[in-house]
Protein backbone atom coordinates (compact mmCIF):
# COMPACT_ATOMS: atom_id res chain seq x y z
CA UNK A 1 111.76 76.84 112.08
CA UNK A 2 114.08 79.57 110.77
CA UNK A 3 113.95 82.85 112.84
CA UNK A 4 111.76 85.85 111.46
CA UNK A 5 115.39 87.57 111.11
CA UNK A 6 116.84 84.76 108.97
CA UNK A 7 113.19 84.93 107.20
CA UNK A 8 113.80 88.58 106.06
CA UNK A 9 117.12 88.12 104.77
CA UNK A 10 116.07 85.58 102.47
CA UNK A 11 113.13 86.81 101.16
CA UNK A 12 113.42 90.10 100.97
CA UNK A 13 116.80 90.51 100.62
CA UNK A 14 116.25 88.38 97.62
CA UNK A 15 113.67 90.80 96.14
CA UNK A 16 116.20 93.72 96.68
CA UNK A 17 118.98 92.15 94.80
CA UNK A 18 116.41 91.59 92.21
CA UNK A 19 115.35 95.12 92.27
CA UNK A 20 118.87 96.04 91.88
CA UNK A 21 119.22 94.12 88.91
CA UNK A 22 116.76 95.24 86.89
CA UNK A 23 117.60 98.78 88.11
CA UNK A 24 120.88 98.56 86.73
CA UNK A 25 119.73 97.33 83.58
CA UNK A 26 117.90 100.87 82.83
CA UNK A 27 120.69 102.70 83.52
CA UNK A 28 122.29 101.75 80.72
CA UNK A 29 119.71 103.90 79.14
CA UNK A 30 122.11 106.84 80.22
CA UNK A 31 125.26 105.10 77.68
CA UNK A 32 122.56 104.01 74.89
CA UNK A 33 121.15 107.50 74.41
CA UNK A 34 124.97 109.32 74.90
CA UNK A 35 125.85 106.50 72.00
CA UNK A 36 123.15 107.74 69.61
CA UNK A 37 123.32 111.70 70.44
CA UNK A 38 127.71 110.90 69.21
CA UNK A 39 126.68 109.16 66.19
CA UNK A 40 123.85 112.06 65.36
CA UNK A 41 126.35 114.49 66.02
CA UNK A 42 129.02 112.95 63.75
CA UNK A 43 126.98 112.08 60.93
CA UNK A 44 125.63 115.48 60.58
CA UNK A 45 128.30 117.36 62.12
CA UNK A 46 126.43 119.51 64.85
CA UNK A 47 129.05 121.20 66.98
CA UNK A 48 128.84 121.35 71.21
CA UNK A 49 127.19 124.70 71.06
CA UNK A 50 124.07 123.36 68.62
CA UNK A 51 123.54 120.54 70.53
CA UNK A 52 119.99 121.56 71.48
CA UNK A 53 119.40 120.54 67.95
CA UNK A 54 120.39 117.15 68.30
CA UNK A 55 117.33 114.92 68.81
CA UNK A 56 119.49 112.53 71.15
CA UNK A 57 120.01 114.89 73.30
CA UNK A 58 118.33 114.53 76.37
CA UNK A 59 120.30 115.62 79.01
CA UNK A 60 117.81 117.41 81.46
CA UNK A 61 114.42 115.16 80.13
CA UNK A 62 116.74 111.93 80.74
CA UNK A 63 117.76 112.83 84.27
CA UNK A 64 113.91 113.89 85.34
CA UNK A 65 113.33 110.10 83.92
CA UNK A 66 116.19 108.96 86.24
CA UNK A 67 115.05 110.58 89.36
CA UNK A 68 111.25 108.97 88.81
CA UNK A 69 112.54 105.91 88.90
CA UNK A 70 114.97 105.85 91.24
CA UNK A 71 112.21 107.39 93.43
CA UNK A 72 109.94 104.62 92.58
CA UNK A 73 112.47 101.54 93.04
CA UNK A 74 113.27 103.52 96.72
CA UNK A 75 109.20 103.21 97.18
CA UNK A 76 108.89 99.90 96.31
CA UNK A 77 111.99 99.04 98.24
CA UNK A 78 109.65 100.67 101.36
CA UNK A 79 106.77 98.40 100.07
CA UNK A 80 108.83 95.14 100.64
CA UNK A 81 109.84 96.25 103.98
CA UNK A 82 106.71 98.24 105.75
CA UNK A 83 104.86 94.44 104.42
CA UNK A 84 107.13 92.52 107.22
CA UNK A 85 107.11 95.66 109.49
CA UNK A 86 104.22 98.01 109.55
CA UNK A 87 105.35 99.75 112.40
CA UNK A 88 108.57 100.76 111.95
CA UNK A 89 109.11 103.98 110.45
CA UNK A 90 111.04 104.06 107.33
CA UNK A 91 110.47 106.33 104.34
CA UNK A 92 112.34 108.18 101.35
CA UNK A 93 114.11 110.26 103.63
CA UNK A 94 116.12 107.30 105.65
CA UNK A 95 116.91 105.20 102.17
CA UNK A 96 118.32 108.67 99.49
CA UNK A 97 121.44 109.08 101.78
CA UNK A 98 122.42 105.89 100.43
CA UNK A 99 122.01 107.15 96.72
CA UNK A 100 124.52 109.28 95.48
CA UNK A 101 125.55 111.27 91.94
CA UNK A 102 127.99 109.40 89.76
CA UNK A 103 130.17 111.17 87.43
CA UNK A 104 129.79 109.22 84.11
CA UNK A 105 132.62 108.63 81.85
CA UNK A 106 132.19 110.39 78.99
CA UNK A 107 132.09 113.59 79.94
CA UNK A 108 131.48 115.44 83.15
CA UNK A 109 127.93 117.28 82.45
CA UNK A 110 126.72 113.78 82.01
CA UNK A 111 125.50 111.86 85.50
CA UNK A 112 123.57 109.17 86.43
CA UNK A 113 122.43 107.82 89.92
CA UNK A 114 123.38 104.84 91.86
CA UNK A 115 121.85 103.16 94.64
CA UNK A 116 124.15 101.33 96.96
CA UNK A 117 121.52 98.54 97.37
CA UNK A 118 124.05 96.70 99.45
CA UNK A 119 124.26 99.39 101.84
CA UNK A 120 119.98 99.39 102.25
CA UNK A 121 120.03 95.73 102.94
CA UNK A 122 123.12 96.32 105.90
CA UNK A 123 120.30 99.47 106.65
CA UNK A 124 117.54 97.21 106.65
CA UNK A 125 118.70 94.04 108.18
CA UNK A 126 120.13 96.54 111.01
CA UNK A 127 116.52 97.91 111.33
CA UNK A 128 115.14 94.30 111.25
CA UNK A 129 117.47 93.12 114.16
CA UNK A 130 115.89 95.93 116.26
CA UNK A 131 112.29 95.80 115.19
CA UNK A 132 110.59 95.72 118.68
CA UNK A 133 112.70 98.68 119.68
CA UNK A 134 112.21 100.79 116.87
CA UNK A 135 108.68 100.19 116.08
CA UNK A 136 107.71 100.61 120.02
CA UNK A 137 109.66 104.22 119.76
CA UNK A 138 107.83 105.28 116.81
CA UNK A 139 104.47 103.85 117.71
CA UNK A 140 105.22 105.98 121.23
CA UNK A 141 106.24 109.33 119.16
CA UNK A 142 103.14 109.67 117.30
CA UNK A 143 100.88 108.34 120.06
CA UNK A 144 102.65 111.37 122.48
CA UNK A 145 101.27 114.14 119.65
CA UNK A 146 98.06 113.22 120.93
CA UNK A 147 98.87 114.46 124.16
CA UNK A 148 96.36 117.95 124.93
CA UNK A 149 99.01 120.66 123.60
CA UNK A 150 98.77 122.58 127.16
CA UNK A 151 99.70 119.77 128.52
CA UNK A 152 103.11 119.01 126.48
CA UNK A 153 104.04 123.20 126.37
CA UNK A 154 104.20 125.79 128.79
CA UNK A 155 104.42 128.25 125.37
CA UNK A 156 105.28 128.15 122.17
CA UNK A 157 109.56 127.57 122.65
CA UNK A 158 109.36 125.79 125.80
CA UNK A 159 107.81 121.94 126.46
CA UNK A 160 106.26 120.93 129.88
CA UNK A 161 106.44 117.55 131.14
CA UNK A 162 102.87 115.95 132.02
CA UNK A 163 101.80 113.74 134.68
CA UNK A 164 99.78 110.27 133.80
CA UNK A 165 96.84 111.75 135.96
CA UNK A 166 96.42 114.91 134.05
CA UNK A 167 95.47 112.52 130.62
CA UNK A 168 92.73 110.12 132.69
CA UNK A 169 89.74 110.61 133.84
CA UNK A 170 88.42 107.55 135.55
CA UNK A 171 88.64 104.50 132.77
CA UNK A 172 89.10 107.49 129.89
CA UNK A 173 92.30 108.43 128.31
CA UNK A 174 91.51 111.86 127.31
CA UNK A 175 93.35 113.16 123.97
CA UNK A 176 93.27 115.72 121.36
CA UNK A 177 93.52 114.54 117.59
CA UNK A 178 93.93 118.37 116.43
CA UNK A 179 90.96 117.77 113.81
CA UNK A 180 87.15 118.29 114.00
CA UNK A 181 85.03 116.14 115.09
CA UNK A 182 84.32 115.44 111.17
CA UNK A 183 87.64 114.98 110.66
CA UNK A 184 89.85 113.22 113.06
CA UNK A 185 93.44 112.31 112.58
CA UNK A 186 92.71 108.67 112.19
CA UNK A 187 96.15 107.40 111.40
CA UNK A 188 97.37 108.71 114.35
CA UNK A 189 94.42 107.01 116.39
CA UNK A 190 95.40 103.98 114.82
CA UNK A 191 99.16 104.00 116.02
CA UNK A 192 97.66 105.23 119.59
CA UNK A 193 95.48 101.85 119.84
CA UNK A 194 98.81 99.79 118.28
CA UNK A 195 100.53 100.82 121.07
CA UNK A 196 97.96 99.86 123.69
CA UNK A 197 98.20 96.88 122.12
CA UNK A 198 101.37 96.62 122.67
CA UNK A 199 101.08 97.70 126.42
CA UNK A 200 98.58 96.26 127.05
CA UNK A 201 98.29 92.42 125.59
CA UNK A 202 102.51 92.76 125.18
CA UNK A 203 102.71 91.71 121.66
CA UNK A 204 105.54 92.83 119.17
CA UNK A 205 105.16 96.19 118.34
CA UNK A 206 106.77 96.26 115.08
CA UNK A 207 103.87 93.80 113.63
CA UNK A 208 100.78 95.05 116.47
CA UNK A 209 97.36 95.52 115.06
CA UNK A 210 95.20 98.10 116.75
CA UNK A 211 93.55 97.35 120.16
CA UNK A 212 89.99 96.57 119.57
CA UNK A 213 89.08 94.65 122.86
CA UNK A 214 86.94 96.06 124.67
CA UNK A 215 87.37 100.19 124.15
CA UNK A 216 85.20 102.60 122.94
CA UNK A 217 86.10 105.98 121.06
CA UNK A 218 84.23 109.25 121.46
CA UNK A 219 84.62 112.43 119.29
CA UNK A 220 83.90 115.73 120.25
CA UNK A 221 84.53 119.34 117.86
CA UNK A 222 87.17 120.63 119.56
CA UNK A 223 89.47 117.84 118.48
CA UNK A 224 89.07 116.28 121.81
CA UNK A 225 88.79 112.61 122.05
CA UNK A 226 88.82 109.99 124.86
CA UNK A 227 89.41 106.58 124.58
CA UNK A 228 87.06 104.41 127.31
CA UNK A 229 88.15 101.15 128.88
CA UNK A 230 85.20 98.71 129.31
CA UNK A 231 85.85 95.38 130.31
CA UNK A 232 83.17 94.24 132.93
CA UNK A 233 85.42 94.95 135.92
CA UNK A 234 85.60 98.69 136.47
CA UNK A 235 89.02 98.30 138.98
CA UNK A 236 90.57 96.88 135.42
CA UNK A 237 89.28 99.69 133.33
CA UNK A 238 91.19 102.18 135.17
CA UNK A 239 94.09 100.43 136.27
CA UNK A 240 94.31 99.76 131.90
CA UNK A 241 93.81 103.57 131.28
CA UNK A 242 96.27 104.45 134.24
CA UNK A 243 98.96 102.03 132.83
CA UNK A 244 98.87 103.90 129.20
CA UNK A 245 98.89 106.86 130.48
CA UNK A 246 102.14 106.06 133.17
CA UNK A 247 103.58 104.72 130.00
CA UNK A 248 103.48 107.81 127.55
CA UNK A 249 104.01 110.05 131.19
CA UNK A 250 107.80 108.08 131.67
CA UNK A 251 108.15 107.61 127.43
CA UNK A 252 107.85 111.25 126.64
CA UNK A 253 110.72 112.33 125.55
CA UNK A 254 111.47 109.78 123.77
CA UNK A 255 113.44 110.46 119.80
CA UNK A 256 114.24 108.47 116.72
């Protein structure tokens, strides 16, 4: 059977290239409508300095247009890749430093924007090579921001470093979701009991589903919120509890 690697490349990869085809295609909407606003401008003679009268010339509508859908095609690029790899954290912000402004031929107010789709798969495929790494960091960022906030700073400019113990209470891991009770921060939660999962039952953390074995959640109004072990052996409950918590105490520094 072909690795998950291999797997990627083809598929998705495929999908890309796809994407950049049809991408490229619209862009020629940037020579189409510079085309028609010459031929307007010839054919009725309207000089550089009325060309706000030319109806072909959309200059600042065309490149809002552009910059939608280069937006979107980077989101759906996202789409194909958080499907194989929930975990891993990859959003607009990693995939626009490979798009950059072109200088278009015909003159140099006019620009378009390219995305070096090549360059995202290299990006990608490098990310996919790595999942369990990255995926385990990121899952291990978030879950550390439910660490109590006394607990991760001394004050406002200066971080302490917490000890496993201070976060447990018996079989309870005992964090703070920085919502009400009404409102918790339930995407955080659910990369918290990913990466239990992960700890815990050692899957791969760049595909883990949340941790629903056994556990139960409790809420309170101060944003406070434990998470309780309860398999049927209490010695197991806390050595689970004491485990997560030694992992986020020796993972807390930890950057992306």
């Amino acid at each position: 059977m072909p690795s998950t690697h291999l797997l990627f490349k083809k598929m998705n990869t495929d999908k890309i290239l796809k994407l950049k085809e049809i991408y490229e295609e619209f862009l020629k909407i940037i020579e189409i409508t510079k085309s028609c606003e010459d031929k307007f401008k010839q054919e009725f003679n309207i000089s550089d300095k009325d060309k706000y009268k030319n109806p072909f010339w959309l200059r600042y509508d065309l490149e809002k247009v552009i910059n939608d859908v280069k937006m979107s095609v980077i989101s759906k690029i996202i789409t194909i890749f958080n499907k194989e790899y929930p975990n891993i954290d990859l959003d607009n912000k990693h995939l626009e430093k490979f798009i950059e402004v072109r200088i278009n031929k015909y003159e140099h107010e006019e620009k378009g924007e390219i995305i070096y789709f090549e360059k995202i798969i290299k990006y990608l495929e490098e990310l996919e090579s790595h999942k369990e790494s990255f995926a385990l960091q990121y899952l291990t960022k978030l879950a550390l921001q439910l660490i109590p906030y006394n607990l991760r700073k001394k004050n406002y400019n200066t971080p302490r470093k917490f000890k496993a113990e201070e976060i447990i209470k018996g079989d309870k891991l005992i964090l703070y979701c920085g919502y009400s009770y009404e409102h918790p921060n339930k995407e955080y939660i659910s990369y918290i009991l990913k990466l239990i999962n992960t700890i815990l039952s050692e899957v791969n953390p760049a595909t883990a589903e949340e941790y629903n074995e056994d556990i139960y959640i409790k809420y309170y109004q101060n944003g406070r919120f434990d998470i309780q072990f309860q398999k049927l052996d209490n010695k197991i409950n806390k050595e689970n509890a004491l485990k997560v918590a030694k992992f986020l105490e020796e993972n807390q520094e930890v950057k992306i």
